[in-house]
C-alpha atoms as a PDB file:
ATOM      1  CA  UNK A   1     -68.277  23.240  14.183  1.00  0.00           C
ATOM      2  CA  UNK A   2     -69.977  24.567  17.055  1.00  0.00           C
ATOM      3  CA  UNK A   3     -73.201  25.735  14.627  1.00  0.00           C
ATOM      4  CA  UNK A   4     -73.760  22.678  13.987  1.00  0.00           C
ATOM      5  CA  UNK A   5     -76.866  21.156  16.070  1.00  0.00           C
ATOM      6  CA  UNK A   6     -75.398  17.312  15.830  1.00  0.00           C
ATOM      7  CA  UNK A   7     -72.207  18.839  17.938  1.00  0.00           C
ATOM      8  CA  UNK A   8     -74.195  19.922  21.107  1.00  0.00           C
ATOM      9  CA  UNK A   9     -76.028  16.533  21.039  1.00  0.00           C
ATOM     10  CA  UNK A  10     -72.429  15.033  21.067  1.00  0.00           C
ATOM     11  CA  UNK A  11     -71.485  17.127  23.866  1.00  0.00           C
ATOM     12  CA  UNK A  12     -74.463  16.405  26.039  1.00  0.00           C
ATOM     13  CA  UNK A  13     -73.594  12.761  25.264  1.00  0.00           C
ATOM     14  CA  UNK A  14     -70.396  13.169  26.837  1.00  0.00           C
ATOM     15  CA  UNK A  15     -71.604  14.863  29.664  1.00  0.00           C
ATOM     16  CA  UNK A  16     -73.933  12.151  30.249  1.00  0.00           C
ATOM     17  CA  UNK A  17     -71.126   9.948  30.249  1.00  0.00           C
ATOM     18  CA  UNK A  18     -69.409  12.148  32.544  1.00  0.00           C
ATOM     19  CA  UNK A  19     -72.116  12.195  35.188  1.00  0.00           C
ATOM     20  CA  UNK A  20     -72.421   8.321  35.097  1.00  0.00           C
ATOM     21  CA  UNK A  21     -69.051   7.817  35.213  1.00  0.00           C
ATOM     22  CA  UNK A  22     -69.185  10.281  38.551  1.00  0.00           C
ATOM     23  CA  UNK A  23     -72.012   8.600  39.783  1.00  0.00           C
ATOM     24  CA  UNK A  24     -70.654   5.182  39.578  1.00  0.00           C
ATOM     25  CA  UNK A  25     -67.592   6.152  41.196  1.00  0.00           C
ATOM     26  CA  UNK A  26     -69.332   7.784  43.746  1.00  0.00           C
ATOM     27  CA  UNK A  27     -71.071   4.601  44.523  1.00  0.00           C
ATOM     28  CA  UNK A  28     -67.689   2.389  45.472  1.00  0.00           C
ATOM     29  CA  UNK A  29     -66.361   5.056  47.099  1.00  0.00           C
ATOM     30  CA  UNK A  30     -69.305   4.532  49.816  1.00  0.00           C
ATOM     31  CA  UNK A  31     -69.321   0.930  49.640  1.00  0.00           C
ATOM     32  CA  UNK A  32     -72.855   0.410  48.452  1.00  0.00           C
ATOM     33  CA  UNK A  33     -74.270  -2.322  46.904  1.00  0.00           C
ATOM     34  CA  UNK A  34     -71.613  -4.178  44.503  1.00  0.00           C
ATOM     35  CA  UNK A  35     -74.714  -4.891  41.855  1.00  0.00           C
ATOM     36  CA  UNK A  36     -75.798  -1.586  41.929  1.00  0.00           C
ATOM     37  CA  UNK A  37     -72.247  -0.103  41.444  1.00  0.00           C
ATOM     38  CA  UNK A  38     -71.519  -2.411  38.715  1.00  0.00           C
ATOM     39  CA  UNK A  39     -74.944  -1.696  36.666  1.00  0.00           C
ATOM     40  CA  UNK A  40     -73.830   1.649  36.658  1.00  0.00           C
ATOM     41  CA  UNK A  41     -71.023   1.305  35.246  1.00  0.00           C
ATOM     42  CA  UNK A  42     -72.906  -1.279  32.722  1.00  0.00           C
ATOM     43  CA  UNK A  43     -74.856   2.052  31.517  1.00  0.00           C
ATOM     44  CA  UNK A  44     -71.488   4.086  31.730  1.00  0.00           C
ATOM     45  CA  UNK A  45     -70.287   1.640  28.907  1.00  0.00           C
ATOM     46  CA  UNK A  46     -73.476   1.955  27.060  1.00  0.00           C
ATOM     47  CA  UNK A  47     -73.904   6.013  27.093  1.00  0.00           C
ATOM     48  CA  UNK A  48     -69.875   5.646  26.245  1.00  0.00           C
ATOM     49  CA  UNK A  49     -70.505   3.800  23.242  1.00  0.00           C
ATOM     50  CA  UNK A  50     -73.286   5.660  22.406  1.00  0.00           C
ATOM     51  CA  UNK A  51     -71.288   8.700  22.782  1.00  0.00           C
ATOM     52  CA  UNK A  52     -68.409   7.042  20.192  1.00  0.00           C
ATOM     53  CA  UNK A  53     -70.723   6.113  17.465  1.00  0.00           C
ATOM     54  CA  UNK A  54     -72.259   9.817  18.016  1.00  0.00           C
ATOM     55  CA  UNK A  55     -68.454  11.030  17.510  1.00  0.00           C
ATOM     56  CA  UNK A  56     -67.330   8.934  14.570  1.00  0.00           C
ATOM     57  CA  UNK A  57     -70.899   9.871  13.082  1.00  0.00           C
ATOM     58  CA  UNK A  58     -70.161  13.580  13.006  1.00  0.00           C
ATOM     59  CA  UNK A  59     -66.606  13.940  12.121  1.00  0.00           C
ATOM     60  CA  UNK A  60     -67.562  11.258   8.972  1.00  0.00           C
ATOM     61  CA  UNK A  61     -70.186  13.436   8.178  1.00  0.00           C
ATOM     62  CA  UNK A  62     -67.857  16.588   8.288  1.00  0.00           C
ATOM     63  CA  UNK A  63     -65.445  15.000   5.951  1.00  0.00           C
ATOM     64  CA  UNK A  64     -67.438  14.357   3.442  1.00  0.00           C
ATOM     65  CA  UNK A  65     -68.890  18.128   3.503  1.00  0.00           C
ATOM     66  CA  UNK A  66     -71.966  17.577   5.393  1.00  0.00           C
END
C-alpha cells in the first residue's frame, strides 16, 4: 500500500484536514472573530470531504486490482 503514489496524496489530505481542523480550533479557543472561525471550519468540511472521496477512491481502486 504504501508504494503506491495515490496513498501519500491521501495522507497529505488528511493532514491538511488535520491542520485546519487545529487551526479552527485554535481560533475559538482565542475568541476571534465568529465568521472567521466558522469559515474555517467551512474549509475543514471541504478538505474533509475531499479527503473521503480521496479514501473511497483508493481502496475501490485496490479492490478491483488497480
Amino acid at each position: 500500500m504504501a508504494d503506491d503514489p495515490f496513498f501519500y496524496v491521501i495522507l497529505v489530505s488528511c493532514l491538511v484536514v488535520a491542520g485546519v481542523l487545529v487551526w479552527g480550533v485554535s481560533q475559538f479557543s482565542r475568541g476571534g472573530d465568529a465568521k472567521k472561525s466558522n469559515k474555517i471550519m467551512q474549509l475543514r468540511i471541504l478538505a474533509q470531504f475531499v479527503a473521503v472521496v480521496l479514501i473511497v477512491g483508493f481502496a475501490i481502486l485496490r479492490s478491483r486490482g488497480g
